[in-house]
Protein backbone atom coordinates (compact mmCIF):
# COMPACT_ATOMS: atom_id res chain seq x y z
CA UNK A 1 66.75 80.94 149.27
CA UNK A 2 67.65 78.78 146.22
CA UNK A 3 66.87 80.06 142.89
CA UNK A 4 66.25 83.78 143.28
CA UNK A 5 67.04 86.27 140.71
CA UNK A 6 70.71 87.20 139.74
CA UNK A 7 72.27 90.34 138.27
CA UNK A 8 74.87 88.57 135.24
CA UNK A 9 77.68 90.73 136.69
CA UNK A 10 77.38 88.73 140.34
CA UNK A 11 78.40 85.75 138.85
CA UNK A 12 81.03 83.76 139.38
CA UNK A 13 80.28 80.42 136.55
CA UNK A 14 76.44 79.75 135.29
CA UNK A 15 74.98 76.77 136.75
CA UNK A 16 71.50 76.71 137.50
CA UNK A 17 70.70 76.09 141.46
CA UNK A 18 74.64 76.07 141.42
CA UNK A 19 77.17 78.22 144.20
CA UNK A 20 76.11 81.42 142.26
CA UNK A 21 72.02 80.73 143.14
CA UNK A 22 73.06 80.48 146.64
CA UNK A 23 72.03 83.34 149.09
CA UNK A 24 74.15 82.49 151.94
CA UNK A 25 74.69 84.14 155.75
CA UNK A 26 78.53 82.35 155.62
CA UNK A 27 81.67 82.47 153.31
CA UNK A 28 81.54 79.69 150.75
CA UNK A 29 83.89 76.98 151.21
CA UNK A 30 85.23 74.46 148.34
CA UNK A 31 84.57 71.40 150.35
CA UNK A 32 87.55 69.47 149.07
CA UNK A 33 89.32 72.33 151.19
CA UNK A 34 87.61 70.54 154.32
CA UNK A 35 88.15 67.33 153.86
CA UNK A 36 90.92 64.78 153.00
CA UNK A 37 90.48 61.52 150.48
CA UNK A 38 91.24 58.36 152.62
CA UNK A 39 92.09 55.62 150.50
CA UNK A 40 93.02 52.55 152.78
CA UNK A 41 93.09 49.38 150.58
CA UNK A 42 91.36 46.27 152.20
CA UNK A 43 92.26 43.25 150.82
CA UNK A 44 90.21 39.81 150.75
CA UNK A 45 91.60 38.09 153.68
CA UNK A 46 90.57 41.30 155.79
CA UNK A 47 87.44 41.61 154.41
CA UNK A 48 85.57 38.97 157.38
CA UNK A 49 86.76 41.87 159.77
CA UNK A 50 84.88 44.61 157.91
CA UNK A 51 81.27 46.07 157.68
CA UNK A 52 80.01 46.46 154.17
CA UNK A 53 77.27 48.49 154.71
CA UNK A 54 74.82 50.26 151.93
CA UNK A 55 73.82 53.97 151.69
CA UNK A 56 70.31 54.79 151.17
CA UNK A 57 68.79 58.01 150.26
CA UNK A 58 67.82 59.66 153.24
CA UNK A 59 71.68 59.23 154.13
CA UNK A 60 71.33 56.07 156.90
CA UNK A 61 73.37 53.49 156.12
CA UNK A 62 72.86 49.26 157.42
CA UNK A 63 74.85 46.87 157.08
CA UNK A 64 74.94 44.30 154.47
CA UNK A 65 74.30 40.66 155.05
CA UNK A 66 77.37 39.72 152.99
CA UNK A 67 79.57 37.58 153.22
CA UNK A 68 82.00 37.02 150.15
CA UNK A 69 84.24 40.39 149.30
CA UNK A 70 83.31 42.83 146.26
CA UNK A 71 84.64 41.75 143.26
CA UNK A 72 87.32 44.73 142.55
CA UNK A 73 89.06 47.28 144.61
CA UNK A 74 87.98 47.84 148.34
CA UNK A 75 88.20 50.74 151.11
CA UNK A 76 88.25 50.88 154.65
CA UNK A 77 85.84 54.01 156.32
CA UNK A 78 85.71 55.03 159.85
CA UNK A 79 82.83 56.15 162.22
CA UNK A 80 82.72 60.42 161.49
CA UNK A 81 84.24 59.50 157.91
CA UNK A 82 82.34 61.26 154.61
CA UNK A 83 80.63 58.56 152.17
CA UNK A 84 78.81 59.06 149.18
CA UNK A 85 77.40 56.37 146.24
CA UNK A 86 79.25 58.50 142.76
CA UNK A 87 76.15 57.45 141.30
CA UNK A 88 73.32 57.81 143.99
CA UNK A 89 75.15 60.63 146.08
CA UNK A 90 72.36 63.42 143.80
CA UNK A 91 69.81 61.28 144.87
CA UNK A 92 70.98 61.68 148.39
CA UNK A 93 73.51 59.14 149.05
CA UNK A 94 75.63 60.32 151.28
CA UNK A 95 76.35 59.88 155.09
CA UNK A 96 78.61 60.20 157.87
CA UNK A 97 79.64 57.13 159.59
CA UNK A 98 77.88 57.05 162.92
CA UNK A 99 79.36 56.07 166.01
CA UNK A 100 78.56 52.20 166.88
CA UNK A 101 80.10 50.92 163.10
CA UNK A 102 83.87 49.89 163.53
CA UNK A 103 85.56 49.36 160.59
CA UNK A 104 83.23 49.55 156.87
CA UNK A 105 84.14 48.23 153.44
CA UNK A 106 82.57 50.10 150.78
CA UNK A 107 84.10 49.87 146.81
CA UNK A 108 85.77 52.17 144.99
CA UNK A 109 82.42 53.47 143.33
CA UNK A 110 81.76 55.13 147.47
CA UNK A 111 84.63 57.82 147.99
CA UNK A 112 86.00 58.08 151.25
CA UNK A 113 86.75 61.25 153.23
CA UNK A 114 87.78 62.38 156.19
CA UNK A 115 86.73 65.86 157.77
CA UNK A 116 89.14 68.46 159.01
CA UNK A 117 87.76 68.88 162.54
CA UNK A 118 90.07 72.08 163.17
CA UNK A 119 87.42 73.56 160.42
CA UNK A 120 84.50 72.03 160.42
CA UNK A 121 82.28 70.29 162.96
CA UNK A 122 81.48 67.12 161.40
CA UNK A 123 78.28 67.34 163.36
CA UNK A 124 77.97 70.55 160.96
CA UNK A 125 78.96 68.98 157.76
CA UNK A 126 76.30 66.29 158.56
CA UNK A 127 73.28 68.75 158.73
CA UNK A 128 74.57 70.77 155.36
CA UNK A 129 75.29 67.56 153.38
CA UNK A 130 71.38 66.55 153.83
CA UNK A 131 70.20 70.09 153.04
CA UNK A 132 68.29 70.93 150.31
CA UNK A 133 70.58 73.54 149.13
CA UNK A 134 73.43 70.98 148.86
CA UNK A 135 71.45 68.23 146.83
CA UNK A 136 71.17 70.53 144.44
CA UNK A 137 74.56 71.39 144.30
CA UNK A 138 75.04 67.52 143.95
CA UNK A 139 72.45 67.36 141.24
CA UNK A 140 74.30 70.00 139.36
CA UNK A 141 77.64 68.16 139.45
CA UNK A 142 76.51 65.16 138.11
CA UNK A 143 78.11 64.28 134.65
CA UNK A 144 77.70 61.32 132.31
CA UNK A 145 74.74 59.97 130.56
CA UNK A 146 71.22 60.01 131.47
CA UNK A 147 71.15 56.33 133.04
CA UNK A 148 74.58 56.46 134.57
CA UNK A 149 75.02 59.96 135.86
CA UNK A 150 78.38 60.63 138.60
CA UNK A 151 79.53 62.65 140.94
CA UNK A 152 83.53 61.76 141.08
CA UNK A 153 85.56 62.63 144.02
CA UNK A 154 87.19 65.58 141.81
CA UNK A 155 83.92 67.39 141.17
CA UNK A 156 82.87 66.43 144.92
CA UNK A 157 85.69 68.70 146.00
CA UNK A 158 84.92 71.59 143.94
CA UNK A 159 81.53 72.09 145.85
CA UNK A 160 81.19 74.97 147.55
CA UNK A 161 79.57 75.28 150.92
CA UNK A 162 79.09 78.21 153.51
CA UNK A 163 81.25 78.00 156.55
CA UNK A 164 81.32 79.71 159.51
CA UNK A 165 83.72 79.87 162.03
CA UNK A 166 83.93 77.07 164.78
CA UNK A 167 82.12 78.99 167.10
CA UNK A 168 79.38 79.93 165.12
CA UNK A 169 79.04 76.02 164.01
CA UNK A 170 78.66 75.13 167.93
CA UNK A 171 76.17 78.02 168.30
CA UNK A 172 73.73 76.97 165.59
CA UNK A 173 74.45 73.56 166.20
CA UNK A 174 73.38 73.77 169.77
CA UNK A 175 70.39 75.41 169.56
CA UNK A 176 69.48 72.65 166.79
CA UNK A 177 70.17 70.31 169.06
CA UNK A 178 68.69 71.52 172.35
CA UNK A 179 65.41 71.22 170.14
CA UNK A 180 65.77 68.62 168.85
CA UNK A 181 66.26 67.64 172.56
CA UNK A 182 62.81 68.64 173.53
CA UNK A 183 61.38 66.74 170.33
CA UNK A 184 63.00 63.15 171.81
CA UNK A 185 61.77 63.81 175.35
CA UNK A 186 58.04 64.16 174.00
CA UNK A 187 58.44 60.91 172.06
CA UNK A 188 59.95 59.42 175.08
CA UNK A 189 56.49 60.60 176.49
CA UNK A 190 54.63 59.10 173.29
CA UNK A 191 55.93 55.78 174.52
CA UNK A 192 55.67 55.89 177.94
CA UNK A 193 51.80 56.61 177.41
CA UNK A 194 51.45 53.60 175.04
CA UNK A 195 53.49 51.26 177.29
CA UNK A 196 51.20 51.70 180.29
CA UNK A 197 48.52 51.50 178.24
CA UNK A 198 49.12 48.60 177.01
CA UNK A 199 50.57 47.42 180.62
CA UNK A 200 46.72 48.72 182.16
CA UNK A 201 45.48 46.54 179.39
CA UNK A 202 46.79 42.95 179.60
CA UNK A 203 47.09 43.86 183.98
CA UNK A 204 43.32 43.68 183.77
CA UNK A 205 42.61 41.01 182.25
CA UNK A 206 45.48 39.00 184.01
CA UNK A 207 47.44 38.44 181.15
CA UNK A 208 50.76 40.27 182.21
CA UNK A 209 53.32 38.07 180.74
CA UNK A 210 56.64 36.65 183.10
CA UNK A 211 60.01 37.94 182.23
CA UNK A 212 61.36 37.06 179.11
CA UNK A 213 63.09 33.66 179.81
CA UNK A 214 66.74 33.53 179.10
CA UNK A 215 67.94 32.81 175.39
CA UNK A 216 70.05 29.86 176.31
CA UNK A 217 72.05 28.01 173.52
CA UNK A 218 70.58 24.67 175.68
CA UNK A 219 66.87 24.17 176.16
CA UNK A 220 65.24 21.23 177.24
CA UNK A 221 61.43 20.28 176.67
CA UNK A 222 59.67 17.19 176.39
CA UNK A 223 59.03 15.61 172.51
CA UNK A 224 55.03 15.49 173.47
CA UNK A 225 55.02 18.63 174.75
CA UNK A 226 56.27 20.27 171.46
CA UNK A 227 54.41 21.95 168.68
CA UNK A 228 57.35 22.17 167.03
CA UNK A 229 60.43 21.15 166.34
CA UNK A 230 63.67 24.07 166.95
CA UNK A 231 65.59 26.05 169.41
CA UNK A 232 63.06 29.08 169.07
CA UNK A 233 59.97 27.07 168.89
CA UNK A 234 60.96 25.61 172.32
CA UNK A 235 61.63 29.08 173.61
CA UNK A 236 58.11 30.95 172.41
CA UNK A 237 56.51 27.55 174.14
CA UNK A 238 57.83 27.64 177.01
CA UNK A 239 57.01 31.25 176.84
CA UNK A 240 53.72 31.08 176.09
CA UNK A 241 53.16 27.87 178.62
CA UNK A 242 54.55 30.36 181.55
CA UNK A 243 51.93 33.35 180.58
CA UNK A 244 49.44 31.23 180.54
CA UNK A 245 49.76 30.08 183.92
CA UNK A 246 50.55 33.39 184.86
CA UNK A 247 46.88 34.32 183.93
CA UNK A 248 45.24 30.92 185.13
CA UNK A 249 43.11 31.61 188.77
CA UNK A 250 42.71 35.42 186.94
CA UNK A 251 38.58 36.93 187.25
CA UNK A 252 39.29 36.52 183.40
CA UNK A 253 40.69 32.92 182.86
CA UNK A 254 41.84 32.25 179.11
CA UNK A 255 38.94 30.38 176.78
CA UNK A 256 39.91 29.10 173.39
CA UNK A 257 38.85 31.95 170.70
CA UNK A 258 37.39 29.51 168.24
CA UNK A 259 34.60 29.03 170.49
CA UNK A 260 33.27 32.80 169.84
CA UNK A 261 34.38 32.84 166.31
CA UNK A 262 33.78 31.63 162.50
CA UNK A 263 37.97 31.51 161.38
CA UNK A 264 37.80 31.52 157.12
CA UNK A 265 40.88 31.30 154.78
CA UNK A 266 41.13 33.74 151.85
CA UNK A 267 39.94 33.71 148.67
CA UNK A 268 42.65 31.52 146.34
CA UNK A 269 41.73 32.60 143.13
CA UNK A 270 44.30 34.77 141.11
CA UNK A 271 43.70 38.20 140.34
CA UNK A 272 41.94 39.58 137.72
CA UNK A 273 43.87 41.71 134.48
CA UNK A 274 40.40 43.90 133.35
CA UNK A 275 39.55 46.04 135.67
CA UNK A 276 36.36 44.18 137.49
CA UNK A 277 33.34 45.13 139.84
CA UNK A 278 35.25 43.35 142.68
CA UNK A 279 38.44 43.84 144.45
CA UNK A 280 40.94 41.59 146.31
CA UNK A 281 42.95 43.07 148.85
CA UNK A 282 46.79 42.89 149.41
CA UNK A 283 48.30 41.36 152.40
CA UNK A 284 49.72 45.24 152.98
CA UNK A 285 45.81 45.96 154.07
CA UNK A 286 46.08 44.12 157.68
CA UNK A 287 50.06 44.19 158.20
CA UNK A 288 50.02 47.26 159.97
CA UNK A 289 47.83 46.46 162.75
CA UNK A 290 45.16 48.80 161.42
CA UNK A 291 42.89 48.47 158.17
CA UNK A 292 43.66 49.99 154.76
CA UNK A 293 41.39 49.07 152.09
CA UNK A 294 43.03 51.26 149.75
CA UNK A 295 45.74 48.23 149.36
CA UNK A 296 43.98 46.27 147.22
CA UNK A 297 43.64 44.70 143.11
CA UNK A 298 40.76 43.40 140.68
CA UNK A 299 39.77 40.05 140.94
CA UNK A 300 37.60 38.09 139.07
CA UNK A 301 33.63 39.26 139.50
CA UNK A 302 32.21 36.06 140.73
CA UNK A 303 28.98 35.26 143.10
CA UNK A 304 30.62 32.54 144.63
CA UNK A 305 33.63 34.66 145.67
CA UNK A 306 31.48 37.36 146.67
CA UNK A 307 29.40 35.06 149.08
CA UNK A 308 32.03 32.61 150.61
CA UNK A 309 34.81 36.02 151.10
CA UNK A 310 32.86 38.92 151.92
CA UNK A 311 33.94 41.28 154.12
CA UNK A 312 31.33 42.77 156.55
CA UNK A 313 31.41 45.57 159.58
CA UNK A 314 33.15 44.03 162.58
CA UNK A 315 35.55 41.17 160.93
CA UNK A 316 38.97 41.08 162.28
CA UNK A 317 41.78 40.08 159.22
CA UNK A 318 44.61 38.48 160.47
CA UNK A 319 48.21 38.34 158.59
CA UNK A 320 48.50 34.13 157.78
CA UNK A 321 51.93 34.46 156.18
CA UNK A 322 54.74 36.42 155.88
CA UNK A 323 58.56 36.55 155.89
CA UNK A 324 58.61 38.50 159.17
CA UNK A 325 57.20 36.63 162.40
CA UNK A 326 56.28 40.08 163.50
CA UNK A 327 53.82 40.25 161.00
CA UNK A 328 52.20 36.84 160.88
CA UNK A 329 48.84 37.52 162.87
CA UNK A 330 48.59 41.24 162.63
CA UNK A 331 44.96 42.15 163.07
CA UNK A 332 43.10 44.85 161.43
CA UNK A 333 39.41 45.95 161.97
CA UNK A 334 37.12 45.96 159.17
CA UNK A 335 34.70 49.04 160.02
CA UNK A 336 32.16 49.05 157.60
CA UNK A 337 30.43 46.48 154.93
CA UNK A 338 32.72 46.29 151.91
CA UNK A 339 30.47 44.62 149.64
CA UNK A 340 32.65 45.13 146.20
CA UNK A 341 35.83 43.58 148.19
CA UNK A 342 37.18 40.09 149.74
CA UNK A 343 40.23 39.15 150.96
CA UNK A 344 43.12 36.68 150.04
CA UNK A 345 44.43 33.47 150.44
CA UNK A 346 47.64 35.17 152.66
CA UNK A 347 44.55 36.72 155.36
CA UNK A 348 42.60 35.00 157.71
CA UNK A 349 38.76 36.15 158.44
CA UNK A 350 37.75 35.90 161.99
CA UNK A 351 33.75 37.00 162.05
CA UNK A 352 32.44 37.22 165.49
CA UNK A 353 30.03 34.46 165.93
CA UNK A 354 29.11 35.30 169.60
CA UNK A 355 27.10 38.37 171.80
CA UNK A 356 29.81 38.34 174.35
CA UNK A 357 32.54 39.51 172.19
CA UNK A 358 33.20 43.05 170.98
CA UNK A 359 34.69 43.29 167.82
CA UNK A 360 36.69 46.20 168.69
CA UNK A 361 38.28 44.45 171.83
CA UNK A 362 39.16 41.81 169.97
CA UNK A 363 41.56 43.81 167.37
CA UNK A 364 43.12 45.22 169.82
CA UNK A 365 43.64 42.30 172.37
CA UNK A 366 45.43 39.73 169.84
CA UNK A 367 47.74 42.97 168.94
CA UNK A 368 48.80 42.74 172.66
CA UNK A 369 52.25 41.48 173.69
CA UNK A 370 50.71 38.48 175.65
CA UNK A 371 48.52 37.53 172.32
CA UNK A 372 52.08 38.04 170.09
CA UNK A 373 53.53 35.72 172.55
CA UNK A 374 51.12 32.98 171.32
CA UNK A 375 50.43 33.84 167.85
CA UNK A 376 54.63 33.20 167.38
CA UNK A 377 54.49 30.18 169.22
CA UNK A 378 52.90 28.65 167.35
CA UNK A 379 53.69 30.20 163.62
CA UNK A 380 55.65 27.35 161.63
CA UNK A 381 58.52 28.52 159.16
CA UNK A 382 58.16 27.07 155.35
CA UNK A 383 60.13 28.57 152.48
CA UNK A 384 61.82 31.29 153.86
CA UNK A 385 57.72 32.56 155.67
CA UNK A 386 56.22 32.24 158.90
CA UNK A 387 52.87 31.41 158.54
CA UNK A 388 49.51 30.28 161.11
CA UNK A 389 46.37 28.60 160.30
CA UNK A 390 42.76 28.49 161.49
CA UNK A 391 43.34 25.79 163.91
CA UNK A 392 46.08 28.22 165.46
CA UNK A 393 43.54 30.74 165.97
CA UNK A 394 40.78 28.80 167.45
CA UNK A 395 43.24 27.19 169.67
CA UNK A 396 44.17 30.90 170.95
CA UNK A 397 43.15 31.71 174.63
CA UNK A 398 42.08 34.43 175.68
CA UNK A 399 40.61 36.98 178.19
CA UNK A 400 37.18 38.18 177.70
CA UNK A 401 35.76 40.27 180.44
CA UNK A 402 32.10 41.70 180.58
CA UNK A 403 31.01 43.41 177.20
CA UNK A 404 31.27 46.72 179.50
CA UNK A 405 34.93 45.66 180.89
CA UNK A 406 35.56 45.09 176.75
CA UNK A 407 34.37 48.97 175.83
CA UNK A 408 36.13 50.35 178.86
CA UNK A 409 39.35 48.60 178.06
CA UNK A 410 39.43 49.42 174.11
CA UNK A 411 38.43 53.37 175.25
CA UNK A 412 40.92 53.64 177.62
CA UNK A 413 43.63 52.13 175.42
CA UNK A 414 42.39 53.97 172.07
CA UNK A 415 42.56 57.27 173.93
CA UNK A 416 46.44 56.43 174.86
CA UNK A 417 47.25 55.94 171.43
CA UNK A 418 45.42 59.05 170.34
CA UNK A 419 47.67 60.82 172.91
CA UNK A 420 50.70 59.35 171.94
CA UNK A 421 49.69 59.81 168.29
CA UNK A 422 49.09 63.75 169.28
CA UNK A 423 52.60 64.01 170.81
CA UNK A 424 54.28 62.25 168.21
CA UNK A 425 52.47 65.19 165.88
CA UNK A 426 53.84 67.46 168.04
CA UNK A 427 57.64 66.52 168.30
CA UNK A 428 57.55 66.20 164.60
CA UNK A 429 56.59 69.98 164.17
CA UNK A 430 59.40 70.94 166.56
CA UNK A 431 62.12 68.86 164.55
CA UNK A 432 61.04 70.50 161.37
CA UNK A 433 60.78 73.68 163.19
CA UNK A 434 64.10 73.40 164.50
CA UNK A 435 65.75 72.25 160.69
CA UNK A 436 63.65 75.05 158.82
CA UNK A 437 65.64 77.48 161.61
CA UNK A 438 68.76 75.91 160.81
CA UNK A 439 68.66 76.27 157.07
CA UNK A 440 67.40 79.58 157.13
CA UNK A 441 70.33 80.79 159.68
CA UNK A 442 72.74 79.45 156.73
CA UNK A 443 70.80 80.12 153.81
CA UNK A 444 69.48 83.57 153.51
């Protein structure tokens, strides 16, 4: 336990949430003692053969989409070697490189170490450098003003951790890892559930999509045939062309959705400063496939707005821009009147204009893979965004089956998510079960 009370005499050097606050089960460790500085100089011309990569707080690490080398010094890391950001490393940046990097760049503000396996698991000093415990420790160490505050390499070594011996380290580390185990194989079983699900779905309505075609660097189409004009465009056609047919001949053949539907662009007027009577909402409140009105701002309190972009029970919001394609089209079910809010120029309202089509089925068919397949087709790219418009939608086909077929279809797949969504809870509670038993095995 961090922070519990200390006779004077017991300690070794004051530092609040320091070595001395720590109740441990293990002999503390300077962690310099563990690990040696690696300081291999990369130069310019060997940067292109590198990885820069960047270090964010939860300790995962991507790589950067750089191209030109740091200005200044820079050092090669290896997969299992010990990084940390001097500045960010309290905040939690720090990491072990994972297996699948090769050879990372990082500048001289990212130590580099490298663990002494004969002592330490690295699989060990992993879990302890993301404890709680040993952020504080970091925190602590920090020196320098306010703004600019660093952990050097010097004070990084001074740290002191508890250690047991290597076989101890295997045994806790195993039973960590045999639950965490368990955890994985019930959100293997979260997917499999929404998979079929989704499989049932689009099987029944005869909208099962071909095998992905082959991402050839040649592809041949016909100029009249094109929406388009580029390499991907010509694949997501050709794509879309194939599950088309692939449903044509189907109890459910594909009808154009604009003839069940009203399709209305946003609202273009910008927001409001003073807080208002009306609200606009963000593109964030139909990105995620589901509704959240809570993502919204103030716009300006007129009855024209009101009328022309009101948002009632049953309208479907659809995603008309954005810099990721996966994005562009995301529907989200508006489940209630929202008479004090309307929607942007970046969303699309589709308002059901027709008795034969559930709103609820409809949300949830153009979120299927077979939908996605057409929605990207036909998406254009402008200014860095990927963005649809109402003649896109309208020109959408798809399946609608009897208005029973619809409720049976949208139950069936709602109560797969809710499953999957229940075993996802679950393998969550066993990970943290399984960390809280780790941390309390080291830290009394």
């Amino acid at each position: 336990m961090i922070g519990r009370s200390r006779y004077w005499r017991e300690m070794e050097r004051w530092v609040p949430g320091g070595p001395a606050a720590m109740d441990v089960a293990f002999p503390l460790v300077p962690i310099g003692d563990l690990l040696r500085h690696r300081r291999e100089a990369v130069s310019e011309s060997d940067f292109t053969g590198c990885q820069p990569i960047t270090i964010h707080f939860d300790g995962s690490i991507d790589l950067r989409d750089r191209t030109e080398p740091f200005k200044g010094s820079m050092f090669a890391a290896y997969p299992g070697d010990v990084v940390f950001s001097k500045i960010d490393v309290r905040n939690g940046a720090i990491t072990i490189v994972p297996p699948g990097f090769s050879k990372v760049v990082v500048t001289s503000e990212y130590p580099v170490h490298v663990p002494d396996t004969k002592q330490v698991d690295p699989r060990y000093l992993a879990l302890l450098l993301r404890s709680p415990n040993f952020l504080r420790l970091l925190k602590s160490a920090a020196s320098g003003t306010s703004g600019r505050k660093r952990v050097d390499a010097e004070n990084f070594g001074e740290l002191e951790i508890p250690l047991p011996d290597p076989p101890e380290q295997t045994s806790l580390l195993d039973a960590y890892e045999n639950v965490l185990s368990s955890a994985r194989a019930i959100e293997t079983e979260a997917v499999i559930e929404e998979t079929r699900s989704i499989r049932d779905f689009e099987a029944a309505l005869g909208l099962v999509p071909p095998a992905n075609l082959p991402r050839k660097l040649l592809q041949v189409a016909r100029y009249r045939d094109m929406n388009r004009w580029g390499h991907e465009a010509i694949l997501q056609q050709a794509l879309r062309d194939r599950t088309l047919a692939h449903s044509q001949g189907s109890e459910t053949e594909p009808v154009p959705l604009g003839d069940f539907v009203e399709v209305t662009h946003g609202c273009s007027a910008s927001p409001s400063d003073k807080p208002t009577a009306l609200e606009v909402l963000k593109i964030s409140a139909c990105t995620r496939g589901f509704f959240r009105p809570t993502e919204k701002k103030y716009a300006p309190d007129r009855p024209e707005l009101r009328k022309k972009f009101d948002l009632r029970k049953g309208d479907v919001l659809m995603c008309r821009v954005n810099g990721t394609l996966a994005y562009v089209g995301m529907s989200a079910l508006v489940e209630e009147d929202m008479p004090n809010l309307i929607f942007p120029d970046k969303i699309i309202r589709v308002r059901i204009t027709s008795d034969n089509l559930l709103p609820e089925f409809l949300w949830r068919l153009l979120q299927l893979p077979a939908m996605r397949t057409q929605i990207e087709s036909v998406s254009r790219t402008a200014v860095g965004n990927h963005a649809i418009g109402s003649e896109d939608i309208n020109d959408l086909q798809i399946a609608i089956p009897s208005k029973d077929k619809q409720i049976e279809l949208t139950n069936s797949l709602q109560a797969a998510r809710s499953k999957a969504t229940a075993l996802r809870a679950e393998a969550a509670r066993i990970s943290g079960e399984a960390w809280s038993n780790f941390l309390n095995a080291v830290f009394h």
